[in-house]
PDB file of N, CA and C in Angstrom:
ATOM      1  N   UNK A   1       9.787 151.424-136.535  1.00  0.00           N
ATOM      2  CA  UNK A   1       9.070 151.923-135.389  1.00  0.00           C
ATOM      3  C   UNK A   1       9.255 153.423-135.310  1.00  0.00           C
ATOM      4  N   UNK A   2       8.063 153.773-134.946  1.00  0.00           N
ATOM      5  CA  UNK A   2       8.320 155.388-135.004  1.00  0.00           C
ATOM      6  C   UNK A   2       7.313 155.737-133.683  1.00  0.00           C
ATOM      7  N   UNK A   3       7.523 157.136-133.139  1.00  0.00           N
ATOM      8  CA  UNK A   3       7.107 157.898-132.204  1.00  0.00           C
ATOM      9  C   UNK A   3       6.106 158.342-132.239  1.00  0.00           C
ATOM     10  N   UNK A   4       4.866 158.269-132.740  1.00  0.00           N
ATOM     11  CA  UNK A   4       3.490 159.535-133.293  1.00  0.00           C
ATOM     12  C   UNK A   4       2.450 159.385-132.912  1.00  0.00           C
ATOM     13  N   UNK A   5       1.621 159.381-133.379  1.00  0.00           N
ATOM     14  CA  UNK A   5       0.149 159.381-132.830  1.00  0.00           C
ATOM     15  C   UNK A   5      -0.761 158.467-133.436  1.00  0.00           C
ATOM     16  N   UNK A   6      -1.788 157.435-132.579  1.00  0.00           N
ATOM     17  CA  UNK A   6      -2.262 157.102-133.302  1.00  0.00           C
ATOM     18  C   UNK A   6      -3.392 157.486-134.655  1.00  0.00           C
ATOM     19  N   UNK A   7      -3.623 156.689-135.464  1.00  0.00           N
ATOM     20  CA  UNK A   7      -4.162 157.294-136.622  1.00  0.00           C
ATOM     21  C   UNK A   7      -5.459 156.151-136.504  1.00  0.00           C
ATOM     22  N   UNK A   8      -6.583 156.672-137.615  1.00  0.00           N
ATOM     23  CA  UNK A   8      -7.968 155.956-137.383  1.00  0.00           C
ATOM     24  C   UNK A   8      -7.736 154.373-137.344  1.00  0.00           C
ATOM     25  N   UNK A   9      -6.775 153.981-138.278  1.00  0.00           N
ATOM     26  CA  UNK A   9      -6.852 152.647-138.452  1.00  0.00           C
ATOM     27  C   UNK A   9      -5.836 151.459-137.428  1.00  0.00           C
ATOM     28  N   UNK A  10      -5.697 152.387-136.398  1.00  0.00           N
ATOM     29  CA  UNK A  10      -4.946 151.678-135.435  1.00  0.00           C
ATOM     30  C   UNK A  10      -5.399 151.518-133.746  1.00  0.00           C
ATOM     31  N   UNK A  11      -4.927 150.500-133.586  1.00  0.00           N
ATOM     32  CA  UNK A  11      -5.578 150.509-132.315  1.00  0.00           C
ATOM     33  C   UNK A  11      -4.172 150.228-131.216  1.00  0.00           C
ATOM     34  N   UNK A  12      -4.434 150.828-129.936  1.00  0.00           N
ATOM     35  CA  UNK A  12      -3.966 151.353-129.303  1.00  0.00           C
ATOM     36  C   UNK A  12      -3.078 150.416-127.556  1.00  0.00           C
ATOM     37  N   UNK A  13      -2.798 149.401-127.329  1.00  0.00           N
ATOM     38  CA  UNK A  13      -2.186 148.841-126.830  1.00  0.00           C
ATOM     39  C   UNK A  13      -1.446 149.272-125.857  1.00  0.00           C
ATOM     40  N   UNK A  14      -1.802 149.192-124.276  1.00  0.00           N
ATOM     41  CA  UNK A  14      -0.625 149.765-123.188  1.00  0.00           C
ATOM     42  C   UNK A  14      -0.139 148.206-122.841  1.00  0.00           C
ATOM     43  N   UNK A  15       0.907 147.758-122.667  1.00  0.00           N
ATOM     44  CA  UNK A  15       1.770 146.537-122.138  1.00  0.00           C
ATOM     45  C   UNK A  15       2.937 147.199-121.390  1.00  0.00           C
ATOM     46  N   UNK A  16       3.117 146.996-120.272  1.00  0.00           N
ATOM     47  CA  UNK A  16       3.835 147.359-118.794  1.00  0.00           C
ATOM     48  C   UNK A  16       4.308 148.518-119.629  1.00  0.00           C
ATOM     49  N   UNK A  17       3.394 149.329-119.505  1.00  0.00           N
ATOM     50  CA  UNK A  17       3.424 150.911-119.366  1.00  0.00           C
ATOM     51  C   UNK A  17       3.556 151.677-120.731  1.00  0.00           C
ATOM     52  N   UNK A  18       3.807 150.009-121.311  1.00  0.00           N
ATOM     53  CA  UNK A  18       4.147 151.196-122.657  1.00  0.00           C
ATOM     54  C   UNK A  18       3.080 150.948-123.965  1.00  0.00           C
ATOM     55  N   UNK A  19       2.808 152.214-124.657  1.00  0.00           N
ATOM     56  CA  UNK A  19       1.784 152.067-125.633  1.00  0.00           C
ATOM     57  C   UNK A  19       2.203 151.746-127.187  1.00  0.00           C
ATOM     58  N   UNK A  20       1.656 151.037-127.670  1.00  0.00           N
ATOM     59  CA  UNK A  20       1.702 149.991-128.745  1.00  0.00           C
ATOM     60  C   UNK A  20       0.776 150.503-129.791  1.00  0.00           C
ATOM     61  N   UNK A  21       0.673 151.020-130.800  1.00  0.00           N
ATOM     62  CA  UNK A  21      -0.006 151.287-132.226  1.00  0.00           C
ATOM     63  C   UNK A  21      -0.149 150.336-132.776  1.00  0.00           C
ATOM     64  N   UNK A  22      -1.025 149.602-133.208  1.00  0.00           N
ATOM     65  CA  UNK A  22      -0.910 148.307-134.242  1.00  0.00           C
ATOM     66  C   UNK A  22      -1.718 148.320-135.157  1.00  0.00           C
ATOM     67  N   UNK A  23      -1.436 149.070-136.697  1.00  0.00           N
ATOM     68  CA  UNK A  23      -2.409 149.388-137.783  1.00  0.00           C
ATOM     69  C   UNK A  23      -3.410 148.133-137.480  1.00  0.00           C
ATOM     70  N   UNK A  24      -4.245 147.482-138.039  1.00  0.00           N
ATOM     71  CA  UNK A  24      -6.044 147.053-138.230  1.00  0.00           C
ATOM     72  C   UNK A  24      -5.426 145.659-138.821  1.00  0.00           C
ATOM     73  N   UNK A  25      -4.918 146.044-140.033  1.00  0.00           N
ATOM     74  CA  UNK A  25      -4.446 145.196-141.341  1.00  0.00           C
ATOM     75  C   UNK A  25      -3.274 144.317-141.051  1.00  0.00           C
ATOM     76  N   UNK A  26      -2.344 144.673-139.905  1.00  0.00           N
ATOM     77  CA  UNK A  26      -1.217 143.839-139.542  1.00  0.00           C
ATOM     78  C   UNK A  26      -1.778 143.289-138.186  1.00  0.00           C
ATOM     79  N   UNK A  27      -2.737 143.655-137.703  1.00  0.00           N
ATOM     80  CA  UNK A  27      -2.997 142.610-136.215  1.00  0.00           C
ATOM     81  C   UNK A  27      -2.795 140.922-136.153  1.00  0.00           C
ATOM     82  N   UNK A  28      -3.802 140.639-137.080  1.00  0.00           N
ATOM     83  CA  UNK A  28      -3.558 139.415-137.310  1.00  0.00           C
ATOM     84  C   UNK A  28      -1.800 138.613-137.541  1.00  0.00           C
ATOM     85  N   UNK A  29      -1.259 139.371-137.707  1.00  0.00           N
ATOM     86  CA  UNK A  29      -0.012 138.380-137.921  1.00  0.00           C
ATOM     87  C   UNK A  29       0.985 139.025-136.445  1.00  0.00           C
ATOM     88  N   UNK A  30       0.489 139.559-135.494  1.00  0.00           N
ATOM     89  CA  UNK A  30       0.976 140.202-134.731  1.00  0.00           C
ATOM     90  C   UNK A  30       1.318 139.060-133.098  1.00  0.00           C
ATOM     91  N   UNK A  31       0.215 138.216-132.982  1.00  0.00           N
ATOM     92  CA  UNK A  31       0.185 137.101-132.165  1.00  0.00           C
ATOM     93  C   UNK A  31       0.939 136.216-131.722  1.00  0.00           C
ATOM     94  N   UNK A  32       2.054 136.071-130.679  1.00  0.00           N
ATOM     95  CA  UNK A  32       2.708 135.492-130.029  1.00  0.00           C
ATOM     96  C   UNK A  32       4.317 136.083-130.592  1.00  0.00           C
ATOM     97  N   UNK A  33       4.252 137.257-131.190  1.00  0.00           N
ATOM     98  CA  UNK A  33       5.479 137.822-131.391  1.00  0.00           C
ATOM     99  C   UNK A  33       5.888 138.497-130.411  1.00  0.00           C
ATOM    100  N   UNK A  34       7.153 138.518-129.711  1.00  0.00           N
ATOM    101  CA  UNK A  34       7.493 139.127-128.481  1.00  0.00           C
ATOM    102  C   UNK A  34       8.602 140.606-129.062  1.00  0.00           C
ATOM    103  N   UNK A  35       8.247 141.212-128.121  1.00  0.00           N
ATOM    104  CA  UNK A  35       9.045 142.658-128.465  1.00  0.00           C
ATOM    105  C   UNK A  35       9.828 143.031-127.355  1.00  0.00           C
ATOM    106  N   UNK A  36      10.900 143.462-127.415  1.00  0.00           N
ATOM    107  CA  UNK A  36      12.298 143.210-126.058  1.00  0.00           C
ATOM    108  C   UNK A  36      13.091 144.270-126.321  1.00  0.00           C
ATOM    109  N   UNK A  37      13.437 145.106-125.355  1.00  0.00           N
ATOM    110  CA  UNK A  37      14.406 146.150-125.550  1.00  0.00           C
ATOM    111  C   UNK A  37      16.003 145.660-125.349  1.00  0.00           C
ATOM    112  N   UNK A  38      17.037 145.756-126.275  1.00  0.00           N
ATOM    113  CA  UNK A  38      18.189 145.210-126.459  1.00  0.00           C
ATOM    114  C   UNK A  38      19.549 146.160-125.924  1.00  0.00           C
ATOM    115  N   UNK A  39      20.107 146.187-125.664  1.00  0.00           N
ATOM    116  CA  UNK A  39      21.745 146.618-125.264  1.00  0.00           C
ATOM    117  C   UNK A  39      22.589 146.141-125.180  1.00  0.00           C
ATOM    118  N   UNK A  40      23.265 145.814-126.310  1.00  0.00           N
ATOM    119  CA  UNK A  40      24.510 145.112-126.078  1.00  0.00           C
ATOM    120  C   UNK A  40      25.451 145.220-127.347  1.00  0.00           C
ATOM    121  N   UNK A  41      26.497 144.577-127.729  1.00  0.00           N
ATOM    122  CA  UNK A  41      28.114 145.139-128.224  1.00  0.00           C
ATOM    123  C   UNK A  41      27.194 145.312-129.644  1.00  0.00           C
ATOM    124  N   UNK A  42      26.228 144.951-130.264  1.00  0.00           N
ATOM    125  CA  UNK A  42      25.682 145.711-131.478  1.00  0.00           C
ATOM    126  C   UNK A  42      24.832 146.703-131.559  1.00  0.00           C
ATOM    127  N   UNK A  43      24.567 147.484-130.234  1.00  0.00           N
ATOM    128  CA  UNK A  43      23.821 148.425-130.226  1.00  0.00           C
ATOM    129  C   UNK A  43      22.655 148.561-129.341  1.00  0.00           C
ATOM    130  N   UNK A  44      22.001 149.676-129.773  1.00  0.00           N
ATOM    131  CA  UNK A  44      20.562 149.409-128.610  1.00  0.00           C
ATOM    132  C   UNK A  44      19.780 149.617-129.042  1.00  0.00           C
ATOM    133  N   UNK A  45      18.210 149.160-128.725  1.00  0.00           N
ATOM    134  CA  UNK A  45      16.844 149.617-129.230  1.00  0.00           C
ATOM    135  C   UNK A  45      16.214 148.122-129.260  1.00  0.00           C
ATOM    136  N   UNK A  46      14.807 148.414-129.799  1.00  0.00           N
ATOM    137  CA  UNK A  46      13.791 147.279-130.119  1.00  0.00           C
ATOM    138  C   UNK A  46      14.142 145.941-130.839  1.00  0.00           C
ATOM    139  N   UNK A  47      13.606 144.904-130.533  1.00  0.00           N
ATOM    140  CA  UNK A  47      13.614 143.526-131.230  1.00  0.00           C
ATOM    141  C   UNK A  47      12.925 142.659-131.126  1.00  0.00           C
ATOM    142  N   UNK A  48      11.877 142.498-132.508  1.00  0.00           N
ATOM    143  CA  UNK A  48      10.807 142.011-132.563  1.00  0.00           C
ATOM    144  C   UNK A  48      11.058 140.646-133.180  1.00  0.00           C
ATOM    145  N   UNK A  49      10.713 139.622-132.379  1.00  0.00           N
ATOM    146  CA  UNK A  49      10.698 138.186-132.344  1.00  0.00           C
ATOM    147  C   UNK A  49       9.745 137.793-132.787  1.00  0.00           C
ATOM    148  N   UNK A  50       9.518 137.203-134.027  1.00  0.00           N
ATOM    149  CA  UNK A  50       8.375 136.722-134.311  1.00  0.00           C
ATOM    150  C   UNK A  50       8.078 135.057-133.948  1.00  0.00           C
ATOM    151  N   UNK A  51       6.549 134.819-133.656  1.00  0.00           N
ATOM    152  CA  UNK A  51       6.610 133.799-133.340  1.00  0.00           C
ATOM    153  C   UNK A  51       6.494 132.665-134.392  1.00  0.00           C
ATOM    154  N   UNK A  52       6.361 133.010-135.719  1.00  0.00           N
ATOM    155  CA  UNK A  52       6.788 131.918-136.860  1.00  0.00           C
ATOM    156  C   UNK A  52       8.428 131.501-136.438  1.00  0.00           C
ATOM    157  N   UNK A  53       9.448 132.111-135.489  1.00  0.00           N
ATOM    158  CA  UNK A  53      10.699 131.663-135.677  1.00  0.00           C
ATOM    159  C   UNK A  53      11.257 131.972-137.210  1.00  0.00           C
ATOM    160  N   UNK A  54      10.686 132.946-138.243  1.00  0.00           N
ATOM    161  CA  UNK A  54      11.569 133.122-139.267  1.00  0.00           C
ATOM    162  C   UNK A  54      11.557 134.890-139.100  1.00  0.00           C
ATOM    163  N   UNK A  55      13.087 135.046-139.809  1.00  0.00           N
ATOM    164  CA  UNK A  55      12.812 136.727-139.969  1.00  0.00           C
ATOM    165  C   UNK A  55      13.912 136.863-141.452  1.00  0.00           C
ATOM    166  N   UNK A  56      13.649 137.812-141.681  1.00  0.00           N
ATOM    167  CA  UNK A  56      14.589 138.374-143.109  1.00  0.00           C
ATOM    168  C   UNK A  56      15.509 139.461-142.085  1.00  0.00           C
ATOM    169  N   UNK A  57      16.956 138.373-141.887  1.00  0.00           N
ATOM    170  CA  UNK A  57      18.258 138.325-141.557  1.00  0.00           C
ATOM    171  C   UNK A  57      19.276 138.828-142.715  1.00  0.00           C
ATOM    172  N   UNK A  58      19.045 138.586-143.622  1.00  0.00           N
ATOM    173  CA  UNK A  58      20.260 138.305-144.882  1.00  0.00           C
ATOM    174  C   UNK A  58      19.596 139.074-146.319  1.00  0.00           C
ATOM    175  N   UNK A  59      20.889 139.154-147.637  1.00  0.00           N
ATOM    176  CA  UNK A  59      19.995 139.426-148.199  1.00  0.00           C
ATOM    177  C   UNK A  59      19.254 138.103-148.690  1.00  0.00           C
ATOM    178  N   UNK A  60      19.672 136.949-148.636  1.00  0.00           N
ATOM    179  CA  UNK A  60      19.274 135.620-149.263  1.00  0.00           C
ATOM    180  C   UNK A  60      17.872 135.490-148.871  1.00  0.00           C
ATOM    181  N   UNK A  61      17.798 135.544-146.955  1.00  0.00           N
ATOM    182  CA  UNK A  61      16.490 134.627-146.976  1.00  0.00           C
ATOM    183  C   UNK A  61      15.021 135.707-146.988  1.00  0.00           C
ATOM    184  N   UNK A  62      15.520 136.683-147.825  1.00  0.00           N
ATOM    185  CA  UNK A  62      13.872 137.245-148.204  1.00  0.00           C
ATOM    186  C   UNK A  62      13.129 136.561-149.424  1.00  0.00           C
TER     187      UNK A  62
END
């Protein structure tokens, strides 16, 4: 995740206040994934939940 501007191939998303970039080409897999701001004993920032329930955790399960 990064800070910038959007670019042609993205479209532009406000959700409670905050604005969302989502290139064209990744929308589609973007649907029922939830995004949550975190704080706690491992740190702080973003965490994107996907709604398949799988993520690449480890080096194994990529």
């Amino acid at each position: 995740m990064a800070l910038d501007e959007s670019k042609n191939d993205e479209q532009t998303y406000t959700i409670n206040e905050i604005d969302l970039m989502i290139d064209d080409s990744v929308l589609p897999y973007t649907e029922g994934n939830q995004i949550d701001y975190v704080n706690n004993a491992y740190g702080k920032g973003f965490s994107i939940a996907l709604a398949s329930g799988s993520a690449c955790g480890s080096c194994t399960s990529c």
